[in-house]
C-alpha atoms as a PDB file:
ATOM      1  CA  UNK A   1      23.711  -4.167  17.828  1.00  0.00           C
ATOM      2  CA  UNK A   2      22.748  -0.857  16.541  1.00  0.00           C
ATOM      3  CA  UNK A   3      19.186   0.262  17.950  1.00  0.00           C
ATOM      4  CA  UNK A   4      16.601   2.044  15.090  1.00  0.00           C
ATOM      5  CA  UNK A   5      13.001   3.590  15.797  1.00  0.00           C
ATOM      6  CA  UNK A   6      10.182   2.737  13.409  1.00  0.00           C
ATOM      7  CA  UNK A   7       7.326   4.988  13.423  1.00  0.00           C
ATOM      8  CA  UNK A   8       3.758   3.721  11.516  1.00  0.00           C
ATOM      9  CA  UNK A   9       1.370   5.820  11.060  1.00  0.00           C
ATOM     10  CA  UNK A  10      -1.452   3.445  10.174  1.00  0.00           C
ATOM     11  CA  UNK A  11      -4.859   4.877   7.942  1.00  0.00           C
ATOM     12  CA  UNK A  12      -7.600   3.312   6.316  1.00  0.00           C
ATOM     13  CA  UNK A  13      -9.028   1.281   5.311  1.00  0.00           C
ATOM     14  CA  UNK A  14      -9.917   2.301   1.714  1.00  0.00           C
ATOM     15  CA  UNK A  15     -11.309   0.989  -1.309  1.00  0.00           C
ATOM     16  CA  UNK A  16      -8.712   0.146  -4.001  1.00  0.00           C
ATOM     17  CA  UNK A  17     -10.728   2.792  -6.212  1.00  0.00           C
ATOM     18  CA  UNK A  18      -9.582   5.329  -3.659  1.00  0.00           C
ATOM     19  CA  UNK A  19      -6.503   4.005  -3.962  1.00  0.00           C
ATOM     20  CA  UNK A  20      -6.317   4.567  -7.250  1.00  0.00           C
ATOM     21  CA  UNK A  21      -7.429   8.033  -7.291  1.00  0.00           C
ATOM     22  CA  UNK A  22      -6.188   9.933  -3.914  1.00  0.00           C
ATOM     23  CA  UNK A  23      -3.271   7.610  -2.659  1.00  0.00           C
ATOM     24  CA  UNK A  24      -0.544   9.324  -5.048  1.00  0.00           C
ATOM     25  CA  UNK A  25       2.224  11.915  -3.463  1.00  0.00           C
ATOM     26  CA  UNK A  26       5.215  10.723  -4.166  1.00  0.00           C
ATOM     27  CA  UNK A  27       6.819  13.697  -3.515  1.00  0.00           C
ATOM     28  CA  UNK A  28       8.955  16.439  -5.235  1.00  0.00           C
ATOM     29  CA  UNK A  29      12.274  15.426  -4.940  1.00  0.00           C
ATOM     30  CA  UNK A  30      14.569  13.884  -7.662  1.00  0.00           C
ATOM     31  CA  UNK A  31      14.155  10.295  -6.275  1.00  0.00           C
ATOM     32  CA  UNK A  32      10.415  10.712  -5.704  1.00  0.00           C
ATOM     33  CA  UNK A  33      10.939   9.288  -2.138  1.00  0.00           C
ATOM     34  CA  UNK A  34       9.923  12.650   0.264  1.00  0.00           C
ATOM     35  CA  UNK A  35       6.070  11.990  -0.022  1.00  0.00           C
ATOM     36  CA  UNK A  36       3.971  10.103   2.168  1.00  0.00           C
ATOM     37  CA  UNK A  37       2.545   7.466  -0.203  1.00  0.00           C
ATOM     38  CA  UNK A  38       5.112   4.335   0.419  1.00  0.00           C
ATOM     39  CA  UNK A  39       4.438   1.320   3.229  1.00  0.00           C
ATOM     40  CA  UNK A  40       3.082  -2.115   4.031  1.00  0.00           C
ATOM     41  CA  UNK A  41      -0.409  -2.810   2.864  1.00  0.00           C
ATOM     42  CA  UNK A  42      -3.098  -5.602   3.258  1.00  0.00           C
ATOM     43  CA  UNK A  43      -5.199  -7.249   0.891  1.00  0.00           C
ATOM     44  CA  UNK A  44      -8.515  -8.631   2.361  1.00  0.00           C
ATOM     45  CA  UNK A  45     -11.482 -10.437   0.398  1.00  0.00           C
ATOM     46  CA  UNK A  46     -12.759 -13.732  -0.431  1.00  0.00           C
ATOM     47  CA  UNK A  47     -11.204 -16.826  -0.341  1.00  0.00           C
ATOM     48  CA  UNK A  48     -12.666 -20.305  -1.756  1.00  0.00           C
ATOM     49  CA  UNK A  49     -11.619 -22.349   1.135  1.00  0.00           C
ATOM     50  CA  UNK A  50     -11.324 -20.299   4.000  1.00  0.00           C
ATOM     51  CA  UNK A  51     -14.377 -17.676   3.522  1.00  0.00           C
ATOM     52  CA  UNK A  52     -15.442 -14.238   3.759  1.00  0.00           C
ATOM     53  CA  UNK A  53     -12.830 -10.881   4.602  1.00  0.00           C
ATOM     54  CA  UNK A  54     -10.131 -13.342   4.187  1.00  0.00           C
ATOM     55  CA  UNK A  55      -6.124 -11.680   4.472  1.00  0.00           C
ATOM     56  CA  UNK A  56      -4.932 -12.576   1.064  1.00  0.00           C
ATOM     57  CA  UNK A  57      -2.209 -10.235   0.404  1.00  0.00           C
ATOM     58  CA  UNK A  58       0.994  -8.400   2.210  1.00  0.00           C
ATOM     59  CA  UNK A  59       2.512  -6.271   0.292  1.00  0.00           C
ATOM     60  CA  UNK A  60       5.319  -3.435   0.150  1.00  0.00           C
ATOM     61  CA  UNK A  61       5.404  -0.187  -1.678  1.00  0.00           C
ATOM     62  CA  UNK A  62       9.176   1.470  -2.161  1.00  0.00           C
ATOM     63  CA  UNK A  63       9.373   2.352  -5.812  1.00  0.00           C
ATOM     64  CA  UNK A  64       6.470   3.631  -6.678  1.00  0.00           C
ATOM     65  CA  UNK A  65       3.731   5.247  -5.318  1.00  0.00           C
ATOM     66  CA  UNK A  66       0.215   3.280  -3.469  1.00  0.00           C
ATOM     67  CA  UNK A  67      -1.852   4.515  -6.882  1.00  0.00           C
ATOM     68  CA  UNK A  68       0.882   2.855  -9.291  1.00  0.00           C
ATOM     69  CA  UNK A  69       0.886  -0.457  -6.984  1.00  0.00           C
ATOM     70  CA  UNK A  70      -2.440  -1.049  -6.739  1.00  0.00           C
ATOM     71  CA  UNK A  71      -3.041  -0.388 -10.234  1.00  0.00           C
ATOM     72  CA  UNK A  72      -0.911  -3.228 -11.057  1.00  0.00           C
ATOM     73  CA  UNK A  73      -2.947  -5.356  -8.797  1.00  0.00           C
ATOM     74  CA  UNK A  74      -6.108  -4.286 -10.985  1.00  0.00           C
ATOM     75  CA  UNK A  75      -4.328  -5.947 -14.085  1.00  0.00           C
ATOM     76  CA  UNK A  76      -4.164  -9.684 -12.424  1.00  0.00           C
END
């Protein structure tokens, strides 16, 4: 089995409005893949049965940036 390193570099949290506005380098190269602005991300907030600061979401960012994501997430 072929060993691989992971490195996270974890930051946060934010407000999705931050998100929105300062979350956005997606880099300069052709693919758009050398900037820092693609990972795992958690959704906390309020859930009906289970309360207050709740984890509702996990999500993954490849093919786009964290701005583009979470906009989407302001459309549902």
């Amino acid at each position: 089995m072929d060993e691989h390193a992971i490195e996270a570099e974890w930051k946060g949290p934010y407000s999705v409005a931050a998100i929105i506005k300062k979350i956005n380098d997606g880099g300069s190269l052709e693919n758009g893949f050398s900037g820092n602005d693609y990972g795992v991300y958690q959704i906390y907030g309020n859930h009906i049965l289970c309360g207050k600061n709740m984890l509702l979401y996990i999500g993954k960012v490849t093919n786009q940036t964290f701005s583009e994501r979470f906009k989407q997430h302001q459309n549902q």
